[in-house]
Protein backbone atom coordinates (compact mmCIF):
# COMPACT_ATOMS: atom_id res chain seq x y z
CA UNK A 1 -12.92 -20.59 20.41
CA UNK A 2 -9.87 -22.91 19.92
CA UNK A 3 -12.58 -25.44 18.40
CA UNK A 4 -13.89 -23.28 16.12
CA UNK A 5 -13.12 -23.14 12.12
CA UNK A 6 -11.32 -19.99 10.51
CA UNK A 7 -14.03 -18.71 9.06
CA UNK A 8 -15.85 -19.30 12.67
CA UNK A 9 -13.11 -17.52 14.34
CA UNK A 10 -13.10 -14.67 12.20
CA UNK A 11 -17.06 -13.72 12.37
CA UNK A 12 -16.47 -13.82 16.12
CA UNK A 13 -14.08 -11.85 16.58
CA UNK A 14 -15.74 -9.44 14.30
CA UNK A 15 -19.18 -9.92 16.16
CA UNK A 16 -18.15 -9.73 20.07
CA UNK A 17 -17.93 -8.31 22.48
CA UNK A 18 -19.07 -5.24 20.33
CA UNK A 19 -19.38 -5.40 16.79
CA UNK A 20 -16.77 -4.12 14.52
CA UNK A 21 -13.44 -3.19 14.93
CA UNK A 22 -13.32 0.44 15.59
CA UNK A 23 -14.75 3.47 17.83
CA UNK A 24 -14.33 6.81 19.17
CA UNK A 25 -12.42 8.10 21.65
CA UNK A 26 -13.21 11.43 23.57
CA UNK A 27 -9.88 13.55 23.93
CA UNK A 28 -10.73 16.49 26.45
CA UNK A 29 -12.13 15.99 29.87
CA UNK A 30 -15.96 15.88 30.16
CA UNK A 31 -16.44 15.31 33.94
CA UNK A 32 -18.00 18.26 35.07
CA UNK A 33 -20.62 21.26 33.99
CA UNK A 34 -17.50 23.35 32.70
CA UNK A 35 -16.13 20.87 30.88
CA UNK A 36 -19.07 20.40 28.87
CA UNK A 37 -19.41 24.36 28.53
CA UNK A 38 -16.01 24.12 26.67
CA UNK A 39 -16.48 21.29 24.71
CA UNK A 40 -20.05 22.90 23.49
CA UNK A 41 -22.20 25.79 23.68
CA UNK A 42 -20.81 28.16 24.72
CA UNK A 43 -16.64 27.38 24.74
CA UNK A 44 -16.88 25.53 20.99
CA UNK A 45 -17.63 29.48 19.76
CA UNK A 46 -14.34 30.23 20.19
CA UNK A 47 -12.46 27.72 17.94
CA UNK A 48 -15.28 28.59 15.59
CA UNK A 49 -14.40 31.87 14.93
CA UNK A 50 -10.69 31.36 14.81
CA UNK A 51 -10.77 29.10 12.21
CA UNK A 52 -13.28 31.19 10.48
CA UNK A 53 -10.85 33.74 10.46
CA UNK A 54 -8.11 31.25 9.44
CA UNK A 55 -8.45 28.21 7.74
CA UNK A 56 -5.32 27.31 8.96
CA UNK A 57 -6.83 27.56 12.26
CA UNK A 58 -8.69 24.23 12.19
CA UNK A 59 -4.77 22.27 12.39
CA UNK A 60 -4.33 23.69 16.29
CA UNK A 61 -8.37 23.50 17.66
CA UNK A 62 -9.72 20.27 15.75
CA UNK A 63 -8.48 16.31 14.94
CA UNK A 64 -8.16 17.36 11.08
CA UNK A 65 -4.38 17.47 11.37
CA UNK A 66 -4.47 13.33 12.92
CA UNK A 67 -7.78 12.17 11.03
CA UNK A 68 -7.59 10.14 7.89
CA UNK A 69 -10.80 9.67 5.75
CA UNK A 70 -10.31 5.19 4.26
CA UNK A 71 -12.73 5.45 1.55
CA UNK A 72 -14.07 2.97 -0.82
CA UNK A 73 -16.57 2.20 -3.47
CA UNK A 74 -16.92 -2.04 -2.72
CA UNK A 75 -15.23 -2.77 -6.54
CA UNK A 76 -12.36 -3.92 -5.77
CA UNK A 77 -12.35 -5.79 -2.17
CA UNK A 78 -9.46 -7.64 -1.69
CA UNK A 79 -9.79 -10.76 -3.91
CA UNK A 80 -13.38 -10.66 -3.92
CA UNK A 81 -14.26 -8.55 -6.72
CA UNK A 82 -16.87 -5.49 -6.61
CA UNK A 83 -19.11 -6.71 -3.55
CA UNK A 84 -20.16 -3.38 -3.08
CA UNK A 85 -19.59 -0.26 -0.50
CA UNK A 86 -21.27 -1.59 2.58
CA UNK A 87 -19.26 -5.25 2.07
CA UNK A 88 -16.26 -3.59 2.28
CA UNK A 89 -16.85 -1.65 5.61
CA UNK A 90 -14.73 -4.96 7.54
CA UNK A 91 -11.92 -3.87 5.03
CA UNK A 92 -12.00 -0.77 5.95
CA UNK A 93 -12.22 -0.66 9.62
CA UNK A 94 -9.12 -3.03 9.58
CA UNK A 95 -7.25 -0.38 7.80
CA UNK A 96 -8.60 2.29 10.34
CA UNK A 97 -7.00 -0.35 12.61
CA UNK A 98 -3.16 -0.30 11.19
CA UNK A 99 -3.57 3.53 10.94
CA UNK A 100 -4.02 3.26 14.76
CA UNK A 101 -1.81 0.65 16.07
CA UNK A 102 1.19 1.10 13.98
CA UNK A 103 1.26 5.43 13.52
CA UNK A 104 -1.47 6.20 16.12
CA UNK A 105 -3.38 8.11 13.21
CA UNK A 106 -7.26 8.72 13.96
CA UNK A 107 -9.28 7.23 10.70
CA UNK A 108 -13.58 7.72 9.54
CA UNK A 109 -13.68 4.87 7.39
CA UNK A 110 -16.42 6.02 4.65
CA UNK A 111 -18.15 3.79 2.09
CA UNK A 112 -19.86 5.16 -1.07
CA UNK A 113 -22.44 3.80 -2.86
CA UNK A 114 -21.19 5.04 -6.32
CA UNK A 115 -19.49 3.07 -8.90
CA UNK A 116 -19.18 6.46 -11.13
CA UNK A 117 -15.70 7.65 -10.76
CA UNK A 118 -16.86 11.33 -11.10
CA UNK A 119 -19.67 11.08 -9.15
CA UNK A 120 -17.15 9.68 -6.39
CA UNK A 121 -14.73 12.35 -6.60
CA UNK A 122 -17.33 14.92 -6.21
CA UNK A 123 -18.30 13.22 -3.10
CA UNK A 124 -15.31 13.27 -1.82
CA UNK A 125 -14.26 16.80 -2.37
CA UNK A 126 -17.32 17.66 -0.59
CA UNK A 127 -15.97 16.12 2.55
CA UNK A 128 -12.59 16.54 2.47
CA UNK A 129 -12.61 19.96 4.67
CA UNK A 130 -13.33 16.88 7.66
CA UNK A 131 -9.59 14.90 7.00
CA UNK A 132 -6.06 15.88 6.94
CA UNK A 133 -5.72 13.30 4.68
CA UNK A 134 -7.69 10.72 2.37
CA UNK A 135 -6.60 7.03 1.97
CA UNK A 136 -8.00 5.32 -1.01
CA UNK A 137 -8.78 1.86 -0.92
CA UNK A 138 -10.20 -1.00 -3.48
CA UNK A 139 -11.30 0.94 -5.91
CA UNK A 140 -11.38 -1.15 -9.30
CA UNK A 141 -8.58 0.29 -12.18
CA UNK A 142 -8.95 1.69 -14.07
CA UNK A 143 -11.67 4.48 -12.38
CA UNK A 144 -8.68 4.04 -9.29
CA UNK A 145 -6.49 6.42 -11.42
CA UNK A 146 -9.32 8.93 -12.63
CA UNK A 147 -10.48 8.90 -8.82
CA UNK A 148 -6.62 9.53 -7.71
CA UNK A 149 -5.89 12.36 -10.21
CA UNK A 150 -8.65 14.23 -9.89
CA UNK A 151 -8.53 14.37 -6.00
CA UNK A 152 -5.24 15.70 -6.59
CA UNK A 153 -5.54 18.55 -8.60
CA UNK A 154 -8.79 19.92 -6.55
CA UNK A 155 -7.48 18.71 -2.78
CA UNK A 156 -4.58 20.73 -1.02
CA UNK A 157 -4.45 17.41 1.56
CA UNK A 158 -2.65 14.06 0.77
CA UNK A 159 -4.38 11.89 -1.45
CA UNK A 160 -3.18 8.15 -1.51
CA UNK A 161 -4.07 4.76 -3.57
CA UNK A 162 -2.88 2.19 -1.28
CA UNK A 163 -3.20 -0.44 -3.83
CA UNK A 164 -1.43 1.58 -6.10
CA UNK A 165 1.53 2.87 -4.37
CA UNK A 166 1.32 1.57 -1.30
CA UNK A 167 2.24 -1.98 -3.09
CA UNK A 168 4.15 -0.02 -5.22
CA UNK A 169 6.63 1.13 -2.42
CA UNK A 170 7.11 -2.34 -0.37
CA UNK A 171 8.20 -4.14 -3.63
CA UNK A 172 10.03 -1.70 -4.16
CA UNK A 173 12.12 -1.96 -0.99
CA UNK A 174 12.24 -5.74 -1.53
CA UNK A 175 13.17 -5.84 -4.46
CA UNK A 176 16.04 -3.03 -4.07
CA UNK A 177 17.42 -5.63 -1.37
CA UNK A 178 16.94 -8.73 -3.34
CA UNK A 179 19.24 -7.20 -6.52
CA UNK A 180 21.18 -6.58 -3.88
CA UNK A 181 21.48 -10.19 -2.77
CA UNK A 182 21.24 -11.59 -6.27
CA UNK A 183 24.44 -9.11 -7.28
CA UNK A 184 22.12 -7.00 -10.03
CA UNK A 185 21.61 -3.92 -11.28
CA UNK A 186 17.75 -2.45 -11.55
CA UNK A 187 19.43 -0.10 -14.68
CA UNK A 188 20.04 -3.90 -16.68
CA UNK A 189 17.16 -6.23 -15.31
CA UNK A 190 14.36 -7.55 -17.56
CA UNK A 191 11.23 -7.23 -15.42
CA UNK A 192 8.27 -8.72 -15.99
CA UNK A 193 4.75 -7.63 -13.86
CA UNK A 194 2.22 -10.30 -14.45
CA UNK A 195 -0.93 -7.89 -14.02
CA UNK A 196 -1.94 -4.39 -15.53
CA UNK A 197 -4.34 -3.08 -12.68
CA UNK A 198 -3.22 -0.70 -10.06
CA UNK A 199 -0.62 -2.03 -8.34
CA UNK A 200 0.87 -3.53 -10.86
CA UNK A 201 0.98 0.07 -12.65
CA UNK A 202 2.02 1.72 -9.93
CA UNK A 203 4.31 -0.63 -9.39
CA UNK A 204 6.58 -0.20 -12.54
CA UNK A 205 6.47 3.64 -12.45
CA UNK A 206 7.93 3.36 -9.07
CA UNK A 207 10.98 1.02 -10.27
CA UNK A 208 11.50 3.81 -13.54
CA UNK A 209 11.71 6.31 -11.04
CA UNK A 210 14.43 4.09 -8.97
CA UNK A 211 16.34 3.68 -12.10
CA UNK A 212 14.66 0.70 -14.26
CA UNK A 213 14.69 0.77 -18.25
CA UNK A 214 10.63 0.79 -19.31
CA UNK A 215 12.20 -0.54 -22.15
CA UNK A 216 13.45 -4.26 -19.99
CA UNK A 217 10.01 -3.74 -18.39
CA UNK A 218 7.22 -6.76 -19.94
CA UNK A 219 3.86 -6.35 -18.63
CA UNK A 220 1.36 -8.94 -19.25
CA UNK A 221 -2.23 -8.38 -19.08
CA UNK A 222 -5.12 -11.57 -19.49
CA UNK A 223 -4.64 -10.83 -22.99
CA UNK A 224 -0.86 -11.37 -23.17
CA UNK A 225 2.42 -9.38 -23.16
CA UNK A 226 1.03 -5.31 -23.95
CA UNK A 227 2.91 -4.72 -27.54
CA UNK A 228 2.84 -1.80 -29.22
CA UNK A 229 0.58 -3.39 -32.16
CA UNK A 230 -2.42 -4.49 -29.46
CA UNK A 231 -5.36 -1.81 -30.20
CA UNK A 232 -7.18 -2.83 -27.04
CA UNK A 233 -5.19 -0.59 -24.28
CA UNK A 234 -6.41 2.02 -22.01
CA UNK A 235 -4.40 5.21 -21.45
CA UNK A 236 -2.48 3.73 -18.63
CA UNK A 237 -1.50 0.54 -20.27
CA UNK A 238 -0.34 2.53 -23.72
CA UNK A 239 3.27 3.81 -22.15
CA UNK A 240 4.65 0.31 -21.26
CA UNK A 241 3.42 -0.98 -24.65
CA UNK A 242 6.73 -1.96 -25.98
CA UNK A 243 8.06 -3.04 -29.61
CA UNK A 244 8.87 -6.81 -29.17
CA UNK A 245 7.40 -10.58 -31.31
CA UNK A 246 6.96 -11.97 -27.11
CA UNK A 247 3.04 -12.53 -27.01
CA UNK A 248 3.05 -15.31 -24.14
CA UNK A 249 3.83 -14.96 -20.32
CA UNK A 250 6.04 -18.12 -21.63
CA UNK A 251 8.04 -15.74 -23.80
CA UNK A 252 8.40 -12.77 -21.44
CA UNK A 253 9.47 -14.79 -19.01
CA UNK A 254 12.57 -16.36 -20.52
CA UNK A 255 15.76 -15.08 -19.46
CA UNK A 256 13.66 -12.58 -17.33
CA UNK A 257 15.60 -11.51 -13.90
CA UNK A 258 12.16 -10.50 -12.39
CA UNK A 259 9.27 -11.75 -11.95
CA UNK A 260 6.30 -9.95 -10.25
CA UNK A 261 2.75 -10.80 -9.73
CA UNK A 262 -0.20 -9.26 -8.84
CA UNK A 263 -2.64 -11.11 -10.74
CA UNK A 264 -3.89 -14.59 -9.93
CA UNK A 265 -3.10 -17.97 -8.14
CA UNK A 266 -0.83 -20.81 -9.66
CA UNK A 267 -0.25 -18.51 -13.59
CA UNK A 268 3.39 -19.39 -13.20
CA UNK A 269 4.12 -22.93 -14.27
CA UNK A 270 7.66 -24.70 -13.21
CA UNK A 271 8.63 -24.37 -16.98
CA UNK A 272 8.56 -20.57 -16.85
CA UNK A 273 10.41 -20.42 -13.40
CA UNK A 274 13.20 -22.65 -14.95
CA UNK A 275 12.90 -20.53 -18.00
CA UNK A 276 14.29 -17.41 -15.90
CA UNK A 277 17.94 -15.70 -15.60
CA UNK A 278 20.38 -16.78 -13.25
CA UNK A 279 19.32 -15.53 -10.18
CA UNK A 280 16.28 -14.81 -10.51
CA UNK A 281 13.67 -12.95 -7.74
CA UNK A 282 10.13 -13.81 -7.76
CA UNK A 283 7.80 -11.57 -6.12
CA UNK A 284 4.41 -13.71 -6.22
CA UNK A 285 1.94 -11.29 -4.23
CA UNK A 286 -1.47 -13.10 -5.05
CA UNK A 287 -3.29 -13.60 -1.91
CA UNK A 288 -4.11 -15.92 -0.51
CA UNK A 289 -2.78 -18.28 -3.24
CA UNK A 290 0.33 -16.68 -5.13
CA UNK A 291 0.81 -17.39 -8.11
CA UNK A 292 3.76 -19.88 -8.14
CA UNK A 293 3.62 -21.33 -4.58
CA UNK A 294 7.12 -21.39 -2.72
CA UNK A 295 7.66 -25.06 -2.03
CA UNK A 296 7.19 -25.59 -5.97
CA UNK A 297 9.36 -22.58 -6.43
CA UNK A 298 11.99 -23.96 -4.58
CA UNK A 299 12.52 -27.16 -6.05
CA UNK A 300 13.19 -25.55 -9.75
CA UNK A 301 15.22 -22.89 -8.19
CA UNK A 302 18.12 -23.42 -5.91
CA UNK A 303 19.49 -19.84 -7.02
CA UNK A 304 16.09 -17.73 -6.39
CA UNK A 305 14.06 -14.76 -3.92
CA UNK A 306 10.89 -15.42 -3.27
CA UNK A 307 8.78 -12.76 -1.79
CA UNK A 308 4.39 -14.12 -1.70
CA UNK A 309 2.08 -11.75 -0.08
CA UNK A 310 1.46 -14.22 2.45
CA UNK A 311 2.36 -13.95 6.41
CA UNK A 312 3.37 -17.83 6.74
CA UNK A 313 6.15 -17.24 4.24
CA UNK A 314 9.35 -15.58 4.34
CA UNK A 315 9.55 -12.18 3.01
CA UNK A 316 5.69 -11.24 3.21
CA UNK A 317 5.55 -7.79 1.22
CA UNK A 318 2.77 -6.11 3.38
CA UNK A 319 1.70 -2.44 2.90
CA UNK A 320 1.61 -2.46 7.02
CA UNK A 321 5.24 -1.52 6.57
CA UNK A 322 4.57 1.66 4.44
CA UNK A 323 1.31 3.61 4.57
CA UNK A 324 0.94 4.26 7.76
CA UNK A 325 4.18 5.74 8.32
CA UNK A 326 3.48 7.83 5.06
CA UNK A 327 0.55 9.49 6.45
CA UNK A 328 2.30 10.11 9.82
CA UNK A 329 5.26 11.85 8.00
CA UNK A 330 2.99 13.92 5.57
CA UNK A 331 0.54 14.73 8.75
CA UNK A 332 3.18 15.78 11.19
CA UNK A 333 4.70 18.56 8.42
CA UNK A 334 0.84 19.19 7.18
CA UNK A 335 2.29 18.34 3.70
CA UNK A 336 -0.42 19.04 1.57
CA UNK A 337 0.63 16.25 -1.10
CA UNK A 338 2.38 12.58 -1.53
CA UNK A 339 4.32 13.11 -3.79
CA UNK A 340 7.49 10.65 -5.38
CA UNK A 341 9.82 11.92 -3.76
CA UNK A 342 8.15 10.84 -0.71
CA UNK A 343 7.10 7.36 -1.79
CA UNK A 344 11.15 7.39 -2.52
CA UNK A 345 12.31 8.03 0.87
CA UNK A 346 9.85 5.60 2.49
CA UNK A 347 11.24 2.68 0.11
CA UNK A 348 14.75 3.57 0.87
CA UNK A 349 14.24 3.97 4.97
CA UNK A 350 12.28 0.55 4.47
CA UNK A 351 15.26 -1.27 2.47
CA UNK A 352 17.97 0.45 4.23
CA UNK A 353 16.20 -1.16 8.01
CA UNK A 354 16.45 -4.57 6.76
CA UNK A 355 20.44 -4.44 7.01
CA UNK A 356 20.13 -3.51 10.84
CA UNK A 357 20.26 -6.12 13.74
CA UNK A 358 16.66 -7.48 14.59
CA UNK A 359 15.29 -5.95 17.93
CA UNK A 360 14.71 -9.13 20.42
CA UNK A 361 10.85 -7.70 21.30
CA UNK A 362 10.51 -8.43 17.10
CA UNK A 363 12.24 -11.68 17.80
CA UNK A 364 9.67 -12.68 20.24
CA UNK A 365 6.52 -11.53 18.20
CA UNK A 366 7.61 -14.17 15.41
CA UNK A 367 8.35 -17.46 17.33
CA UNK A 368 8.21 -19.11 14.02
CA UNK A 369 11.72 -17.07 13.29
CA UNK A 370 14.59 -18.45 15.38
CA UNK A 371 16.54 -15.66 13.75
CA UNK A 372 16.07 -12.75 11.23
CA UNK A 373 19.60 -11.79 9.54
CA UNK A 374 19.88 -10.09 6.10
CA UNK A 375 19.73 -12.29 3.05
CA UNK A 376 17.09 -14.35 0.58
CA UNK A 377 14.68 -14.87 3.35
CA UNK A 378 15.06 -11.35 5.50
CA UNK A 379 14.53 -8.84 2.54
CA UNK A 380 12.03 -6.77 3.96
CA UNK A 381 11.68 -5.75 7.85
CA UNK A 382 9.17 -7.62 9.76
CA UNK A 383 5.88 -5.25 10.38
CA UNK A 384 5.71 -5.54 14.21
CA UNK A 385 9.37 -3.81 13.97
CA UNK A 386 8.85 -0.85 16.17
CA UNK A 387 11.39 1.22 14.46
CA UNK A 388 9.64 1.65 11.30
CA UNK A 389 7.20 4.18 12.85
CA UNK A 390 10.87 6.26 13.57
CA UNK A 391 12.55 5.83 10.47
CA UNK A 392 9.95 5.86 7.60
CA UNK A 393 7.95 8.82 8.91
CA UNK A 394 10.70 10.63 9.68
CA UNK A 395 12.10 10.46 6.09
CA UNK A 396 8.69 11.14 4.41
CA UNK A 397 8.54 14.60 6.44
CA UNK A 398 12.24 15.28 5.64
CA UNK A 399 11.44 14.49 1.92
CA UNK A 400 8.19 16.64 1.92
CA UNK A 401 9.87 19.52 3.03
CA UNK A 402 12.86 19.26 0.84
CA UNK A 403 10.06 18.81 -2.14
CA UNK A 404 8.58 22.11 -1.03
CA UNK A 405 5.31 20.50 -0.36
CA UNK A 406 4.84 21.27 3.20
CA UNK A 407 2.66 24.32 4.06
């Protein structure tokens, strides 16, 4: 296998010894007549009844209360574009594979042939009594945000965007650490989010909820900076359409403290980097190519945090280190909403881990690493950390219950 290309390597592991990446596991014993008269007909009556009786019911007698429905329409997988539902299925099994190995969370990954954002939510609703929970994934913006809202106002289980705030809450941590590094306030920075889809969206509302100004925030879009005169914005553009002459990603990003990307490969020329504050972080999460690479980065900047969405760099912001651990916090209190609150406490346990001595079993799964210590390139905890499960869960059900969303 050692001979073989990347691409190579990847269809093989995909392809043997079984194909796929995911099964199912049988939870009771099955070894004899009486098992099976439990499992089934007759024993299965029982449960049947009970939760007939009580709703409530199916929590203590089924997998609801551990089983997470990954659902997507194909038309937005990863950088690929709208390749459809059943070219997506990889995508999703490898999510049903971090919901396993990181918060030992049971997943269905489902694909729907539907591009109708409607149609989809109706879909969904009708399966929803299966899940204690439904995980979102590439969904193009902006039918992401009808699909989100609408799940939410007619499902009493969490409903999650990982694109959206997923991304959303690992910046978030990052970033919270690299102001603190940099000696900034989030209140005072000028921001600017090069990309107007989901994640950049989400991202930004998450920061005004930490405490940024929407009024230092600059979001730029293919067709430039989103101004208050443009006539071409969708409802969830129009509230960061802001009263400024800056037209140009140029403009925006002079004397900007922030830059963050989640748009497309090499956007950011060496003249806007320079162009920045003192200080400035650079969050470049285009994968695989960001969109100003670090060793260019680097040679403007002697004063700058780079985060990329990339493994092979420091300060990879992956959503590894959030959603799972959001689930297993809103599971475990059978909250029947994420809500901001929550998405707050999971950036903060996030951040706040970073400060913390580096376990020597985390040492040892990055050999690259010869040390991880707080600073510009240890912003963010590394995502085999095994205390993340712990702490980020943990605060998530503490948050849900002091939101009164817990049932």
């Amino acid at each position: 296998m050692s001979n073989l290309s990347h691409s190579e390597k990847a269809l093989q592991y995909h392809r043997e010894p079984r194909p796929g990446k995911i099964g199912i596991a049988i939870t009771k014993s099955t070894h004899s007549q009486s098992d099976l008269a439990l499992a089934y007909t007759p024993g299965v009556a029982e449960p049947v009844k009970a939760i007939a009786n009580d709703p409530e019911a199916a929590y203590d007698y089924t997998s609801k209360g551990n089983l997470v429905a990954v659902i997507t329409n194909g038309t937005a997988v990863l950088g690929l574009g709208d390749v459809g539902a059943l070219a997506g299925k990889p995508v999703m099994e490898g999510k049903g594979v971090l919901f396993k190995r990181f918060a030992d969370i049971d997943v269905f990954d489902i694909e729907v042939d539907c591009d109708d954002p409607y149609e989809l939510v109706e879909t969904i609703v009708r399966i929803s009594p299966t899940f204690g929970g439904i995980n979102l994934e590439d969904i193009k913006a902006p039918e992401c945000f009808i699909v989100e809202s609408e799940l939410k106002k007619r499902l009493n289980i969490p409903v999650f965007h990982d694109d959206q705030h997923g991304t959303a809450i690992i910046v978030a941590a990052g970033l919270i650490n690299a102001l603190t590094l940099q000696n900034k306030s989030i209140a005072d920075v000028k921001i600017v989010c090069l990309g107007a889809g989901a994640a950049g969206i989400a991202s930004m509302n998450l920061l005004i909820a930490l405490g940024a100004n929407n009024q230092n925030i600059y979001m730029v879009d293919r067709n430039g900076v989103i101004h208050s005169e443009r006539d071409d914005l969708n409802e969830y553009k129009k509230p960061f359409a802001l009263r400024t002459d800056k037209r140009t990603l140029m403009d925006a990003m002079t004397d900007a403290d922030i830059f963050i990307g989640v748009s497309g490969a090499n956007l950011v020329s060496k003249e806007m980097l320079a162009a920045m504050a003192d200080k400035p972080i650079v969050f470049a999460l285009s994968n695989p190519d960001p969109e100003i690479s670090p060793e260019i980065a680097h040679t403007v900047r002697e004063d700058l945090i780079m985060a990329t969405g990339r493994s092979d760099y420091p300060n990879q912001v992956n959503n590894v280190l959030g959603f799972p651990y959001l689930f297993r916090g809103a599971l475990d209190v059978r909250a029947h909403t994420i809500n901001m609150e929550m998405q707050i406490a999971a950036v903060h346990a996030i951040s706040e881990l970073a400060y913390e001595a580096v376990p020597e079993e985390v040492l040892a799964a990055y050999p690259q690493c010869t040390h991880l210590t707080f600073g510009p390139d240890y912003i963010l905890p590394k995502p085999m950390d095994p205390r993340l499960k712990d702490r980020v869960s943990t605060a998530v059900a503490h948050a849900a219950i002091a939101s009164g969303v817990t049932k």
